[in-house]
N, C-alpha and C. Protein backbone atom coordinates (compact mmCIF):
# COMPACT_ATOMS: atom_id res chain seq x y z
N UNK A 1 112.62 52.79 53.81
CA UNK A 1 111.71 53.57 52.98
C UNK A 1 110.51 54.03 53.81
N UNK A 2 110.01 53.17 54.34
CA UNK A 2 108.82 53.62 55.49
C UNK A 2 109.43 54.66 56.12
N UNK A 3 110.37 54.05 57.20
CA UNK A 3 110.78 54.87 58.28
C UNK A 3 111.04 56.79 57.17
N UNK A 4 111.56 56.62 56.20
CA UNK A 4 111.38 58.14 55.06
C UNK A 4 110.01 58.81 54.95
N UNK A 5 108.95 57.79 54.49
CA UNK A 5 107.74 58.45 54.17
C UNK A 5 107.56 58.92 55.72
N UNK A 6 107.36 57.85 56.80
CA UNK A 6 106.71 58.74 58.37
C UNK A 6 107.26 60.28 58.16
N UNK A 7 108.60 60.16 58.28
CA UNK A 7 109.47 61.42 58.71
C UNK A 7 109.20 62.56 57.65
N UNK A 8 108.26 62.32 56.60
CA UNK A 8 108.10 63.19 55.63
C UNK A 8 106.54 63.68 56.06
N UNK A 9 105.56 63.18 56.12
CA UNK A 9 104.75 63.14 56.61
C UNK A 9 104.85 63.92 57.97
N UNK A 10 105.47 63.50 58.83
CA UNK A 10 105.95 64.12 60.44
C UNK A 10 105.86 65.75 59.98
N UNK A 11 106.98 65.90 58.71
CA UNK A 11 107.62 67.17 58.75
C UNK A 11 106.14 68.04 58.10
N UNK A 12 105.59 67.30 57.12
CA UNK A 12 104.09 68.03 56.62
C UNK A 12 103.04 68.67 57.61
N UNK A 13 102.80 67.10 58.35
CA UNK A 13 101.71 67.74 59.57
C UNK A 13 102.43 68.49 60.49
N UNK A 14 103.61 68.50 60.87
CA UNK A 14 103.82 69.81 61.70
C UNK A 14 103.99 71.01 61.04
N UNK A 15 103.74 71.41 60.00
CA UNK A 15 104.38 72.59 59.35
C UNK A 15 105.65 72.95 59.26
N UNK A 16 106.22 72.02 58.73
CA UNK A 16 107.79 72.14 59.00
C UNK A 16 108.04 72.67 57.32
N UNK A 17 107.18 72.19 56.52
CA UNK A 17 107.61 71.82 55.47
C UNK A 17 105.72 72.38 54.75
N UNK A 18 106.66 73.46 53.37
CA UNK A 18 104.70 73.46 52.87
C UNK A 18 105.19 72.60 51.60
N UNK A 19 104.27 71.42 51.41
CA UNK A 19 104.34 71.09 50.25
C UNK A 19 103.53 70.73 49.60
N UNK A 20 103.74 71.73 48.09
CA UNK A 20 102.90 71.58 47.14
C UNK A 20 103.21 71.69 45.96
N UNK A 21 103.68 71.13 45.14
CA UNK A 21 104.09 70.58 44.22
C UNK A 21 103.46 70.26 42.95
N UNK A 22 102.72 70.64 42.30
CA UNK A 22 102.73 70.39 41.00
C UNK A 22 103.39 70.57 39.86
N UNK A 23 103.15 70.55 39.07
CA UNK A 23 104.44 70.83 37.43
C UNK A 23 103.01 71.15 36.65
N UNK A 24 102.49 72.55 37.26
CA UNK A 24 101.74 73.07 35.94
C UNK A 24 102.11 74.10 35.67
N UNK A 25 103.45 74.89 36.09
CA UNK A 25 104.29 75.76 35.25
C UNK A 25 104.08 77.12 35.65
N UNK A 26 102.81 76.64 37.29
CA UNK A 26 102.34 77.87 38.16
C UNK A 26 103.36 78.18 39.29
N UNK A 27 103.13 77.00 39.76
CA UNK A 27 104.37 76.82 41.31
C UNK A 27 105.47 78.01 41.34
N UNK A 28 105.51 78.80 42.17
CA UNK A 28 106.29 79.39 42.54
C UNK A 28 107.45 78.83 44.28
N UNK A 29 108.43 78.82 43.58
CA UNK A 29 109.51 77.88 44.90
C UNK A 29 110.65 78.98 45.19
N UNK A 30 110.70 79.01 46.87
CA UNK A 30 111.54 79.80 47.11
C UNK A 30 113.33 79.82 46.12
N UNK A 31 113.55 80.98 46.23
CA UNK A 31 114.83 80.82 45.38
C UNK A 31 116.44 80.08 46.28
N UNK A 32 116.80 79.20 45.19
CA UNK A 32 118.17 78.40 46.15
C UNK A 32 118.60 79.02 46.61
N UNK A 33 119.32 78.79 47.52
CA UNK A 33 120.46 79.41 48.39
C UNK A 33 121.33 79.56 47.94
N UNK A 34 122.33 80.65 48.41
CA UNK A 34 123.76 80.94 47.92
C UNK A 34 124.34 79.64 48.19
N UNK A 35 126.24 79.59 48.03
CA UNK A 35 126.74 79.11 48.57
C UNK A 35 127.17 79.11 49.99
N UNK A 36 127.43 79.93 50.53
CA UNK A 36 127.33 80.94 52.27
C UNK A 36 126.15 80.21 52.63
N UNK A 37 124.80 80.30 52.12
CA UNK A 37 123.51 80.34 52.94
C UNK A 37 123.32 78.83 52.89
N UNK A 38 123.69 78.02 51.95
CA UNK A 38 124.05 77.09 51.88
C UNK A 38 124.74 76.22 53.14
N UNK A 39 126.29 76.36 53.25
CA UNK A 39 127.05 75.97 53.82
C UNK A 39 126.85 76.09 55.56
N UNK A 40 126.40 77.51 55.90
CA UNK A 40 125.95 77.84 56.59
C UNK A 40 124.69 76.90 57.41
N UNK A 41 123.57 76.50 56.48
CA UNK A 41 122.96 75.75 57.21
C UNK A 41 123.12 74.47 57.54
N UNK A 42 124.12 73.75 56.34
CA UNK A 42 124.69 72.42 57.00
C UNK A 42 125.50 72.70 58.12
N UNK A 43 126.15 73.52 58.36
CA UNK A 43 126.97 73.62 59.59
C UNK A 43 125.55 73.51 60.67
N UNK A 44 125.18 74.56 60.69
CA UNK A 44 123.55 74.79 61.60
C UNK A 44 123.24 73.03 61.71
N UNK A 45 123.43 72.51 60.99
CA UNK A 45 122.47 71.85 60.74
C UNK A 45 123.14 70.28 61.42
N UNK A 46 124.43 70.41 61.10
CA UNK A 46 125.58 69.39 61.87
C UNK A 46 125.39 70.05 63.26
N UNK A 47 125.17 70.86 63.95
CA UNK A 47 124.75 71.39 64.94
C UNK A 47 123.21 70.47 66.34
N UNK A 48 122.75 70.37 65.13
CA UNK A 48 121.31 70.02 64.95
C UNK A 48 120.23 70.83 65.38
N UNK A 49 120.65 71.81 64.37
CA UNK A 49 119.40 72.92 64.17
C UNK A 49 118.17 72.25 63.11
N UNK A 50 117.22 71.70 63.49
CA UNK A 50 116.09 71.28 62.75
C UNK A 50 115.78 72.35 61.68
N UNK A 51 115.44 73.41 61.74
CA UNK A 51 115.16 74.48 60.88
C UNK A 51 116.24 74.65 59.48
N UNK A 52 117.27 75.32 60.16
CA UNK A 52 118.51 74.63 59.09
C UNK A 52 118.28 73.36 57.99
N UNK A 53 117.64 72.47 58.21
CA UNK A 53 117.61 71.15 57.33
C UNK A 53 116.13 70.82 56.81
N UNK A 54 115.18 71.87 57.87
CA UNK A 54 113.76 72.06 56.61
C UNK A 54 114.50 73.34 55.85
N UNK A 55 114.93 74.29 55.96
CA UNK A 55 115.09 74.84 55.26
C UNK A 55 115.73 74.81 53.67
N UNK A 56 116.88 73.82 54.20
CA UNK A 56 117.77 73.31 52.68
C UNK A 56 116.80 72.46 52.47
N UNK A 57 115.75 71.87 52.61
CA UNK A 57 115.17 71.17 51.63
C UNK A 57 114.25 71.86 51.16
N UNK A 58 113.31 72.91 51.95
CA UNK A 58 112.04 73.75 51.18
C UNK A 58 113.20 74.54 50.23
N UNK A 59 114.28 75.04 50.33
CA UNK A 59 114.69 75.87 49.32
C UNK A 59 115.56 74.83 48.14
N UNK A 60 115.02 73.64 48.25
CA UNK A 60 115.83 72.57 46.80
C UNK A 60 114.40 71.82 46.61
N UNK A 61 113.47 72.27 46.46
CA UNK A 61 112.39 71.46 45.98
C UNK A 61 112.11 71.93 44.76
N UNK A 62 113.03 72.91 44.17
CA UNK A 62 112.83 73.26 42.73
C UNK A 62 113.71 72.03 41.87
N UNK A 63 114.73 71.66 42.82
CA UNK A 63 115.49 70.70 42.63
C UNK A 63 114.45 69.70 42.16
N UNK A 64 113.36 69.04 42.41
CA UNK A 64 112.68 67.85 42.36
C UNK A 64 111.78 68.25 41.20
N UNK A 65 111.36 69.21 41.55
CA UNK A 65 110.40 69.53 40.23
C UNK A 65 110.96 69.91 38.77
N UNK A 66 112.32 70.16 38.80
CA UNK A 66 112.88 69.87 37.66
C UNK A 66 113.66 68.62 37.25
N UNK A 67 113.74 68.21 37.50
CA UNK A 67 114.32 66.53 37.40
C UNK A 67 112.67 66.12 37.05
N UNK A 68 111.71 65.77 37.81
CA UNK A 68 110.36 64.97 37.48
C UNK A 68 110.31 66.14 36.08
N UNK A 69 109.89 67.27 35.75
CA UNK A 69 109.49 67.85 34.72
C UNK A 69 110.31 67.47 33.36
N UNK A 70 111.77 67.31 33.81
CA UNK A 70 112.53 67.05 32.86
C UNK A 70 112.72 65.24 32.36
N UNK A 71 112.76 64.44 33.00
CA UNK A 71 112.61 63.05 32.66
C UNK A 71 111.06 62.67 32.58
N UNK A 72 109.96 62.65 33.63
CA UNK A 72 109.28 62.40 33.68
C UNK A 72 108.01 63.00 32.92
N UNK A 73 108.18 64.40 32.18
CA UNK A 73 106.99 65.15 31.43
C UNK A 73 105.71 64.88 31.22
N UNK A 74 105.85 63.50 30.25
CA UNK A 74 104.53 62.86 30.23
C UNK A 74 104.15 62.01 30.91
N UNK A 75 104.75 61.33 31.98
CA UNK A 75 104.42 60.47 32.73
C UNK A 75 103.25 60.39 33.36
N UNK A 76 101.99 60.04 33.87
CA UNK A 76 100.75 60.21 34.54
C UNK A 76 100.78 60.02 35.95
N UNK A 77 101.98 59.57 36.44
CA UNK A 77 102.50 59.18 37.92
C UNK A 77 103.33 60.69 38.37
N UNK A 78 102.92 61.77 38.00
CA UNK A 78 104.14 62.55 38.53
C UNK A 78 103.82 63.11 39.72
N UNK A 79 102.77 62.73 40.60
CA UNK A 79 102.95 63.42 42.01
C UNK A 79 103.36 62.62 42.79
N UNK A 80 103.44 61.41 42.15
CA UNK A 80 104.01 60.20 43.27
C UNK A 80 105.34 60.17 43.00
N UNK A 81 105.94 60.29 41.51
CA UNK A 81 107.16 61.03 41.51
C UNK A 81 107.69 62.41 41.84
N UNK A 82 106.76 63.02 42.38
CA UNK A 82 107.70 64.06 43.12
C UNK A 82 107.29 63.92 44.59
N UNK A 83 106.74 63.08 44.72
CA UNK A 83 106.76 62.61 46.07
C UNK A 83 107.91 61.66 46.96
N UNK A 84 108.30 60.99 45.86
CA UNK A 84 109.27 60.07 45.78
C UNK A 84 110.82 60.57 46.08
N UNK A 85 110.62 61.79 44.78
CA UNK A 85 111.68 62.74 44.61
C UNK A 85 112.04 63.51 46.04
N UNK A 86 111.02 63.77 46.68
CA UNK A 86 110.98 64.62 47.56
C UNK A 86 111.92 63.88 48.96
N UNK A 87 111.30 62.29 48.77
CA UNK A 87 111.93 61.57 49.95
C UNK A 87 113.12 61.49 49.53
N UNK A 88 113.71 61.40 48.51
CA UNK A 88 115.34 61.41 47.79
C UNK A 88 115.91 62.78 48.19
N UNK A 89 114.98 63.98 48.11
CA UNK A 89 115.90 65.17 48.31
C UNK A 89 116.16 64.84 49.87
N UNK A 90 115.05 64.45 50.84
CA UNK A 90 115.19 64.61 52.03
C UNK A 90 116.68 63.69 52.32
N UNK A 91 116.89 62.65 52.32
CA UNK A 91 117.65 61.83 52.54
C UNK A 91 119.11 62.53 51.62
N UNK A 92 118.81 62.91 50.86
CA UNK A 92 120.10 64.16 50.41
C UNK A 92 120.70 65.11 51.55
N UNK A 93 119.96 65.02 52.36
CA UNK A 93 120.00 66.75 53.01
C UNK A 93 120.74 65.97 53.78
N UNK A 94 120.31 64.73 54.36
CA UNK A 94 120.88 64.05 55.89
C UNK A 94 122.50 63.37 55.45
N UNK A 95 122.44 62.97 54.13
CA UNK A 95 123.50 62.59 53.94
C UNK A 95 124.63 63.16 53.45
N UNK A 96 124.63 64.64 52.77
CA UNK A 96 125.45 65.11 52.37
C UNK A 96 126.98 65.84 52.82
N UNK A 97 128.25 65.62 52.62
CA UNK A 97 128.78 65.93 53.40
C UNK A 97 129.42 67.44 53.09
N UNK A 98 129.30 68.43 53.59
CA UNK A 98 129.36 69.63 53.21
C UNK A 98 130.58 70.15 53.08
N UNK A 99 131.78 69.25 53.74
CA UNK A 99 133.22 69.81 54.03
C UNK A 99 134.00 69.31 52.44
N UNK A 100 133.22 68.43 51.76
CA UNK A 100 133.84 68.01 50.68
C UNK A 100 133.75 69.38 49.59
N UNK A 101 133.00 70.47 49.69
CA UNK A 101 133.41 71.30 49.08
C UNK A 101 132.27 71.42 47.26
N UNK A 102 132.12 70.69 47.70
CA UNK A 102 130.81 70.48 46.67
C UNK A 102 129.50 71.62 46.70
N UNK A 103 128.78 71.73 45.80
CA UNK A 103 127.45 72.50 46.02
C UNK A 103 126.42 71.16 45.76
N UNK A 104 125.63 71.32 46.91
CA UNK A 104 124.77 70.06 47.26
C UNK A 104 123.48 69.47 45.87
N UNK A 105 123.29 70.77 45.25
CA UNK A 105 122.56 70.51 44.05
C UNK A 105 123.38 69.54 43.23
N UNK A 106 124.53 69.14 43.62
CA UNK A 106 125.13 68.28 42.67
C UNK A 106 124.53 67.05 42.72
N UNK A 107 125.06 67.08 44.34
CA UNK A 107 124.80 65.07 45.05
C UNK A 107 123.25 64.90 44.97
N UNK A 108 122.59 66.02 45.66
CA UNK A 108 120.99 66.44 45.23
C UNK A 108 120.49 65.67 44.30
N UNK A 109 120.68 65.90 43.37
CA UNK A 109 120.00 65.70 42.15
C UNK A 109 120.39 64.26 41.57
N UNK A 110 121.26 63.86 42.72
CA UNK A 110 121.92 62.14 42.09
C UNK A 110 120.93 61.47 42.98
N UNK A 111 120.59 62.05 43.94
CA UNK A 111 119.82 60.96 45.37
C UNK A 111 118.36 61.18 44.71
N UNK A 112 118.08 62.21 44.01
CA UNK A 112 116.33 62.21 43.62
C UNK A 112 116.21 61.56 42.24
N UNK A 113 117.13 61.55 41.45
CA UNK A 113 117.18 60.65 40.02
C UNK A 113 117.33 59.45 40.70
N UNK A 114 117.65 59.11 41.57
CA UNK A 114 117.97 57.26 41.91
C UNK A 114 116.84 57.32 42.43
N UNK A 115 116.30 57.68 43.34
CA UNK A 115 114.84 57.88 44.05
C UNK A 115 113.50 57.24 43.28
N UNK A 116 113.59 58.42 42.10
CA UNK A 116 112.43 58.13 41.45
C UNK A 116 113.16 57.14 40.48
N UNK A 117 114.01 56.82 40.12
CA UNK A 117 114.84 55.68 38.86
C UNK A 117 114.44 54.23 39.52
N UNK A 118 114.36 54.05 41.10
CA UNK A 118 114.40 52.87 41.82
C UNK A 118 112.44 52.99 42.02
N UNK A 119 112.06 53.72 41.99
CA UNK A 119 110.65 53.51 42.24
C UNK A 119 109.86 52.91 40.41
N UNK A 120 110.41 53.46 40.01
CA UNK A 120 109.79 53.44 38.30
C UNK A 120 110.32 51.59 37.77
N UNK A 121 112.16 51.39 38.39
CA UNK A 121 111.90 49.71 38.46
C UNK A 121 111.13 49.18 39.27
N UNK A 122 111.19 49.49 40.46
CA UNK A 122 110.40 48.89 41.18
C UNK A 122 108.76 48.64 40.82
N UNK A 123 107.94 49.49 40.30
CA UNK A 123 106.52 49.67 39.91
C UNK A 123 106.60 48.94 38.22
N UNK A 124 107.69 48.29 37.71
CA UNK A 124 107.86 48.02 36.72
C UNK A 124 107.54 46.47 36.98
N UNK A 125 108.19 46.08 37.85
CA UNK A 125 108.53 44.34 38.48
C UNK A 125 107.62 43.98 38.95
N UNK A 126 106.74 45.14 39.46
CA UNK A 126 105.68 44.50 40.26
C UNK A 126 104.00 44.38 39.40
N UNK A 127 104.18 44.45 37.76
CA UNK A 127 103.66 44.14 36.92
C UNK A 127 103.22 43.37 36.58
């Protein structure tokens, strides 16, 4: 989990990554990728094109902000849940396997619901 937040952090202060995130219904987020533009950058990205893999994640951070908007609404923790979310999408990007034929918003959205699902027990236990 550490070794996630550094590498998230890493990707912020270098400008790899703009993130800003709120859920006040202002945010404007680049639009997803096709499937092509998609597939395309995991290949890039199995390559190890760095850009390729900020890219699939700045273009699925709508991904995070709808999952937190949609479970989390009233919650008063939601930038730490989409912060959370955010380290779930990242770890999405690294793990996903692209030849299975899938569109990644699928697995996506399973790694940022467990993300923030494991942080919300976790902040529960430690009560």
């Amino acid at each position: 989990m550490m070794i996630q937040l550094l590498e998230l952090f890493r990707l912020i202060s270098h400008g790899g990554l703009f993130f800003g995130l709120h859920l006040d219904g202002r945010t404007v987020f680049p639009p997803p990728l096709s499937a092509a533009e998609e597939r395309e950058c995991f290949e890039k990205m199995s390559a190890g094109d760095r850009e390729a893999r900020n890219r699939l994640i700045k273009h699925n951070l709508r991904l995070v902000a709808h999952i937190i908007k949609k479970y989390y609404a009233n919650s008063s923790d939601q930038d730490d849940l989409i912060s959370i979310g955010t380290i779930g999408l990242i770890k999405a990007v690294q793990t996903f396997d692209h030849t299975k034929g899938t569109r990644f918003a699928t697995y996506g959205s399973r790694c940022v619901e467990n993300a923030t699902q494991s942080q919300r027990t976790f902040s529960r236990q430690m009560m």
